[in-house]
N, C-alpha and C. Protein backbone atom coordinates (compact mmCIF):
# COMPACT_ATOMS: atom_id res chain seq x y z
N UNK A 1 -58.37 40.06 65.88
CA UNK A 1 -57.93 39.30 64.73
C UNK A 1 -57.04 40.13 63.83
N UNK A 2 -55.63 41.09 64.54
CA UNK A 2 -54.91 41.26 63.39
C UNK A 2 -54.32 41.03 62.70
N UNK A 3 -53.64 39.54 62.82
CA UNK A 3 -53.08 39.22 62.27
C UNK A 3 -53.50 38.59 60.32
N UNK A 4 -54.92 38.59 60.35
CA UNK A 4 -56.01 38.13 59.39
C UNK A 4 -55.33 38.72 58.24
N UNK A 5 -54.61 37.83 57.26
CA UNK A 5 -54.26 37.75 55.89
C UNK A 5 -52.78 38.24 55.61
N UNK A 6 -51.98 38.38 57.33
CA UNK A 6 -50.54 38.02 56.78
C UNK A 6 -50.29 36.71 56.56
N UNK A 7 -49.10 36.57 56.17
CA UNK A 7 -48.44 35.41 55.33
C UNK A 7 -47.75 34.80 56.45
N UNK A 8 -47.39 33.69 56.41
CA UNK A 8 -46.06 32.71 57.29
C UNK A 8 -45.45 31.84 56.44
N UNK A 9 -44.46 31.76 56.25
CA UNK A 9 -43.06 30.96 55.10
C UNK A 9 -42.48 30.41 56.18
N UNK A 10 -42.46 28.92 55.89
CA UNK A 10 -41.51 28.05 57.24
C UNK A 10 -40.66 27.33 55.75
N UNK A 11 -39.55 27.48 56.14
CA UNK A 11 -38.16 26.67 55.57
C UNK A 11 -37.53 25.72 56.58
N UNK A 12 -37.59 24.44 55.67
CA UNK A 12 -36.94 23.87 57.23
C UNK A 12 -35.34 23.41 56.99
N UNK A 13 -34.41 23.58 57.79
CA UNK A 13 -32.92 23.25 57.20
C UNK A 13 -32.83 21.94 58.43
N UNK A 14 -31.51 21.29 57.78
CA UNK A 14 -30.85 20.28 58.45
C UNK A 14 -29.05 21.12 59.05
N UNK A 15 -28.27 21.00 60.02
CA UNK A 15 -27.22 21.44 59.85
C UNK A 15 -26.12 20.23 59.97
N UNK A 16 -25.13 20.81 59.04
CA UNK A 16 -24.44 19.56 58.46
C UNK A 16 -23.75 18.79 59.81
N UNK A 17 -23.44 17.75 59.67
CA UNK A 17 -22.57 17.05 60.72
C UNK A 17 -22.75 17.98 62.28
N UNK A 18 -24.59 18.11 62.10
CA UNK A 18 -24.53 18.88 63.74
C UNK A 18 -24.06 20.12 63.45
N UNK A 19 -23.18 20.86 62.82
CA UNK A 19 -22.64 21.83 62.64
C UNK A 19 -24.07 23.11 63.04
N UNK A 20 -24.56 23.62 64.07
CA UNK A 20 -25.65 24.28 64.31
C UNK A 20 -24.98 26.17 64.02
N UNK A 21 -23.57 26.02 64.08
CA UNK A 21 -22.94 27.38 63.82
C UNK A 21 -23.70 27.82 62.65
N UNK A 22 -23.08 27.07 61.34
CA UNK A 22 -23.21 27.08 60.29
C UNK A 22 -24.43 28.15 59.81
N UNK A 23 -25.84 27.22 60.30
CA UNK A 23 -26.98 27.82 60.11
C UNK A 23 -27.01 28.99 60.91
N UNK A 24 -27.14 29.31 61.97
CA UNK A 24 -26.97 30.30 62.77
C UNK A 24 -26.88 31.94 61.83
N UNK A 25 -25.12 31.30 61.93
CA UNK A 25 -24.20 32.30 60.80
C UNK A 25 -25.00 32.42 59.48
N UNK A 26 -25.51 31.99 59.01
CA UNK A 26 -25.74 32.23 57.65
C UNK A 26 -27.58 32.38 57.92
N UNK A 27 -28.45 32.02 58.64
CA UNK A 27 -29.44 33.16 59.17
C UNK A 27 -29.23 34.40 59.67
N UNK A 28 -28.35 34.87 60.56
CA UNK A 28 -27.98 36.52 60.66
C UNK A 28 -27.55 37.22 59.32
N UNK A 29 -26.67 36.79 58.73
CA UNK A 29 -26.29 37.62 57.53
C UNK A 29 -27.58 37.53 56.84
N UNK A 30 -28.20 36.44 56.31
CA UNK A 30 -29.53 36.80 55.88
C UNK A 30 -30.54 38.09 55.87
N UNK A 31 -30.15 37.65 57.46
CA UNK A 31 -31.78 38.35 58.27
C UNK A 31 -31.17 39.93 57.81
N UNK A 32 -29.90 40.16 58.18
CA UNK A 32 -28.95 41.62 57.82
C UNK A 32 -29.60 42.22 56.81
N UNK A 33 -29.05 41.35 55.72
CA UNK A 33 -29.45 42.14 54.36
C UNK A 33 -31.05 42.33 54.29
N UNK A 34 -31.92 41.46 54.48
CA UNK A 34 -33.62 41.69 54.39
C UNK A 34 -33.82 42.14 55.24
N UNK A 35 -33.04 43.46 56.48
CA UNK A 35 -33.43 44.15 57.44
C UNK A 35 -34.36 45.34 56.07
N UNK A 36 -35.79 45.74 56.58
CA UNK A 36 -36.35 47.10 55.47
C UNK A 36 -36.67 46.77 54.51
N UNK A 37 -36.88 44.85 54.06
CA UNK A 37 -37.65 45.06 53.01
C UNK A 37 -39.14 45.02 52.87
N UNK A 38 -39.51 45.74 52.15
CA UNK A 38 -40.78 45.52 51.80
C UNK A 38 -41.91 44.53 52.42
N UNK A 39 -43.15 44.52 53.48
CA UNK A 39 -44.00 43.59 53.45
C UNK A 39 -43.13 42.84 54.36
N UNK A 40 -42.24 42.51 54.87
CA UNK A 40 -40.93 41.68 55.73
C UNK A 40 -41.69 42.14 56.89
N UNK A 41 -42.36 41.47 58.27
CA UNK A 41 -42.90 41.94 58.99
C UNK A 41 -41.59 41.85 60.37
N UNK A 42 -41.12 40.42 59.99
CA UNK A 42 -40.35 39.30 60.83
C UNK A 42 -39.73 37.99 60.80
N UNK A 43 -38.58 38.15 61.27
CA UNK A 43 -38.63 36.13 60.99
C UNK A 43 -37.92 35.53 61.95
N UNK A 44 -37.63 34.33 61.91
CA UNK A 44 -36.99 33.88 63.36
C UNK A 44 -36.60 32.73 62.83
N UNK A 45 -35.62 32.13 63.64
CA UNK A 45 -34.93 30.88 63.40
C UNK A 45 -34.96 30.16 64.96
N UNK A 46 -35.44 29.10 64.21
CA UNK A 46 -36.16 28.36 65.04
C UNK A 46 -35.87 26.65 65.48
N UNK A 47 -35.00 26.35 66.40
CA UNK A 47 -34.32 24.97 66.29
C UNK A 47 -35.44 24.25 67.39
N UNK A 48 -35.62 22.76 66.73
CA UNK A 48 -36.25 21.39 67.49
C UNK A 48 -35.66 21.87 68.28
N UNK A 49 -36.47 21.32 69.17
CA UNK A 49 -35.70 20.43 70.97
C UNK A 49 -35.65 19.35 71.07
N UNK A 50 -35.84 18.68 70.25
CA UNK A 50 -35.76 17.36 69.80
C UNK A 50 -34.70 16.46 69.02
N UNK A 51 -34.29 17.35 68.00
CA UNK A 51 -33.22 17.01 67.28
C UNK A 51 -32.19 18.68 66.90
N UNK A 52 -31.86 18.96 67.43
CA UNK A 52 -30.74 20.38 67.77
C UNK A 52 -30.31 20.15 66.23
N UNK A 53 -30.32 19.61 65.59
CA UNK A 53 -29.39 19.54 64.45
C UNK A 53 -30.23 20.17 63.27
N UNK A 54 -31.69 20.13 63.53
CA UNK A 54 -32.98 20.50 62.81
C UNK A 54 -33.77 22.05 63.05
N UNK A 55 -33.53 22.63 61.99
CA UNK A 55 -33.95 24.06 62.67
C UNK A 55 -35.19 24.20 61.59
N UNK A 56 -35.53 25.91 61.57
CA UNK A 56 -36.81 25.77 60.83
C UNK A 56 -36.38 27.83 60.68
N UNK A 57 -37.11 28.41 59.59
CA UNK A 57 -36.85 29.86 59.37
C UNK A 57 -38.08 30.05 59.17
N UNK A 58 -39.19 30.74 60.24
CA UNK A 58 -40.19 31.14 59.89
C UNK A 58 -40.31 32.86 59.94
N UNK A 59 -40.72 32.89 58.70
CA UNK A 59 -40.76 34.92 58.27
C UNK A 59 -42.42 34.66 58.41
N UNK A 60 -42.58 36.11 58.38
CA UNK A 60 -43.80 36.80 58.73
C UNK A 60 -43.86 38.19 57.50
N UNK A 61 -44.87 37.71 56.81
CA UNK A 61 -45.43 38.87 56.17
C UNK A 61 -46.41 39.74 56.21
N UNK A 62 -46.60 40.98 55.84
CA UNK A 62 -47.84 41.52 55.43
C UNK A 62 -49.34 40.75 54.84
N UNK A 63 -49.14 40.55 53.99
CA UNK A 63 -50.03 39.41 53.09
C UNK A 63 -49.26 38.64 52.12
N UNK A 64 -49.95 37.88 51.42
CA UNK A 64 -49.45 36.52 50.27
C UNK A 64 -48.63 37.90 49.43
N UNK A 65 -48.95 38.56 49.04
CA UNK A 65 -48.85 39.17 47.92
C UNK A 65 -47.59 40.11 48.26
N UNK A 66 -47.29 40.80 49.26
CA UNK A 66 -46.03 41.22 49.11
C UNK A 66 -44.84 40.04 49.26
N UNK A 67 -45.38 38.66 50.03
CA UNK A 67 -44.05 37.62 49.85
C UNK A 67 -44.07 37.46 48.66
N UNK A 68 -44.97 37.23 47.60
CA UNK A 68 -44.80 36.76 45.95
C UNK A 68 -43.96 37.56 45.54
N UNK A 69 -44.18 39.20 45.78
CA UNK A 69 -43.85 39.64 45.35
C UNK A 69 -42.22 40.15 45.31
N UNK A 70 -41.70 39.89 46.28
CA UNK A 70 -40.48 39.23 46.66
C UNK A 70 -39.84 38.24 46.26
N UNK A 71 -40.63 37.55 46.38
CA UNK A 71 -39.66 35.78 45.88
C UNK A 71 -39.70 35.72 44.41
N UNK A 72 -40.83 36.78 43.49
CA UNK A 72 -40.55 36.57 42.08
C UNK A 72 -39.28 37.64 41.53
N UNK A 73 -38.54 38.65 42.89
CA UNK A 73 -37.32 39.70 42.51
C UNK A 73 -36.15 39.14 42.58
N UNK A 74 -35.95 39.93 41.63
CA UNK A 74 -34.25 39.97 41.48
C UNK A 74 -33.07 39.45 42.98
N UNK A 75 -33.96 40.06 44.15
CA UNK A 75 -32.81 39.66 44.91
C UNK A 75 -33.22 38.40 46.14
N UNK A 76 -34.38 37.76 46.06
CA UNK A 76 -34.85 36.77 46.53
C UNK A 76 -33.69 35.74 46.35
N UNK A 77 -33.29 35.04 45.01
CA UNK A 77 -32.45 33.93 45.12
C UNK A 77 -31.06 34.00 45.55
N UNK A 78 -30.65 35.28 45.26
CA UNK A 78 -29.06 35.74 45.78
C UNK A 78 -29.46 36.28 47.74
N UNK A 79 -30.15 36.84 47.97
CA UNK A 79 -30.41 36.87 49.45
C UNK A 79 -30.10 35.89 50.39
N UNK A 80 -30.75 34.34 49.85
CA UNK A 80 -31.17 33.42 50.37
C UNK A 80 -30.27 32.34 50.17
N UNK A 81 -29.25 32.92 49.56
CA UNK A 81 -28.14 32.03 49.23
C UNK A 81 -27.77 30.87 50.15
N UNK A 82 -27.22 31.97 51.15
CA UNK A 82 -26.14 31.30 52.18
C UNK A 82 -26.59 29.69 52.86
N UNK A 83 -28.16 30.43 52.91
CA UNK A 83 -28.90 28.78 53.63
C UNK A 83 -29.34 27.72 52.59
N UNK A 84 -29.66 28.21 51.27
CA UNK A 84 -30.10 27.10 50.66
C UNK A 84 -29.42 25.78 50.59
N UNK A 85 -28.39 25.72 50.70
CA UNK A 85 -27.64 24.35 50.44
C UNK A 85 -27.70 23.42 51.62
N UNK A 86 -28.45 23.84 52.93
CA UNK A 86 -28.71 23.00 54.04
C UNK A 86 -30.30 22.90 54.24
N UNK A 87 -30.97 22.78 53.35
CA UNK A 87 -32.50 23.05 53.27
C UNK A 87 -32.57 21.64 53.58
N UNK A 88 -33.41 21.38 54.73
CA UNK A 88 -33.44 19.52 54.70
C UNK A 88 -34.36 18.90 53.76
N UNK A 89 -33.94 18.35 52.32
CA UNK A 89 -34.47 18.07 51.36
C UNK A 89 -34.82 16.41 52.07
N UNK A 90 -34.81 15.76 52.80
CA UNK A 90 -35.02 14.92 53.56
C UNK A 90 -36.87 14.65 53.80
N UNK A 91 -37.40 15.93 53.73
CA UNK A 91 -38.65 16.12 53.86
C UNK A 91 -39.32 15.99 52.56
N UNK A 92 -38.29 15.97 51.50
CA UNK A 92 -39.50 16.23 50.20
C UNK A 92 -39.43 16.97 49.79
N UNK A 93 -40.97 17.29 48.74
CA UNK A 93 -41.57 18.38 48.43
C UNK A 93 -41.74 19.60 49.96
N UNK A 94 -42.01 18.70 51.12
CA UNK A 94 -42.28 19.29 52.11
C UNK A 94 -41.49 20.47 52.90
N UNK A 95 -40.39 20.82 52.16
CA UNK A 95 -39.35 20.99 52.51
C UNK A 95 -39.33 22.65 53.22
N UNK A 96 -40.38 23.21 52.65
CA UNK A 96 -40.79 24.42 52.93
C UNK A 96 -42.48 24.81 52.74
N UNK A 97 -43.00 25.70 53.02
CA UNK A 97 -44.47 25.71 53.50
C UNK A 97 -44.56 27.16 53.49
N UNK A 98 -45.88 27.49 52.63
CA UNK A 98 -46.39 28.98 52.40
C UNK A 98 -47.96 29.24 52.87
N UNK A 99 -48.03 29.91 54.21
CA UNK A 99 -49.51 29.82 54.82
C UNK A 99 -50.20 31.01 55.13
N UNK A 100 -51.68 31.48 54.88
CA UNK A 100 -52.23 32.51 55.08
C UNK A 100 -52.55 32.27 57.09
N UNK A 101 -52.55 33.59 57.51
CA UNK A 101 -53.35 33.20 58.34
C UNK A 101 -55.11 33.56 58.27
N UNK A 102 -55.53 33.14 58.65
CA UNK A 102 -57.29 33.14 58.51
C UNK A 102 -57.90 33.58 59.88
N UNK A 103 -57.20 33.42 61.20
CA UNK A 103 -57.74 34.20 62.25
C UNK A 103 -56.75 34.05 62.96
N UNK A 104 -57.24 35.00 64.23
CA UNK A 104 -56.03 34.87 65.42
C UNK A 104 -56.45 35.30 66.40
N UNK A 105 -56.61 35.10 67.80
CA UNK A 105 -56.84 35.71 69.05
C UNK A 105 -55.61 36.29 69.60
């Protein structure tokens, strides 16, 4: 059970008119700059097979507390720039998701 009390952050984006580059491109430069930060275990970008146009950015943390501690810095909202404007707000509130894990085999 090691994984017991890291974090998982799923963002889910839409890409515009199909445009799947778009997101792509602007997850690598992302991922670039948050190469070494802090508590950052991993993350991945992650497209349906269902609808190609629908992807998803799931990071991997240490615990809750080094992602807080991140997303309440200075460079959390400028980092995360590039993708926010394709966030599929389509979902809601739902639009993104902050989860402990509690066990793991």
């Amino acid at each position: 059970m090691s994984d017991r009390g890291t974090a998982r952050v799923l963002i889910y984006y839409r890409a515009p008119g199909g445009d799947s580059e778009v997101i792509e491109k602007a997850y690598h430069e992302i991922s670039a700059e948050m190469a070494g930060t802090a508590g950052l275990l991993r993350n991945e970008l992650i497209r349906d097979a269902d609808e190609p146009d629908s992807f998803l950015v799931l990071s991997e943390w240490q615990d809750l507390d080094a992602f807080r501690l991140w997303e309440r810095g200075p460079q959390h909202r400028g980092t995360t720039s590039p993708l926010r404007q394709y966030q599929d707000r389509d979902r809601g509130r739902r639009h993104y998701g902050i989860y402990q894990v509690v066990a793991a085999y």
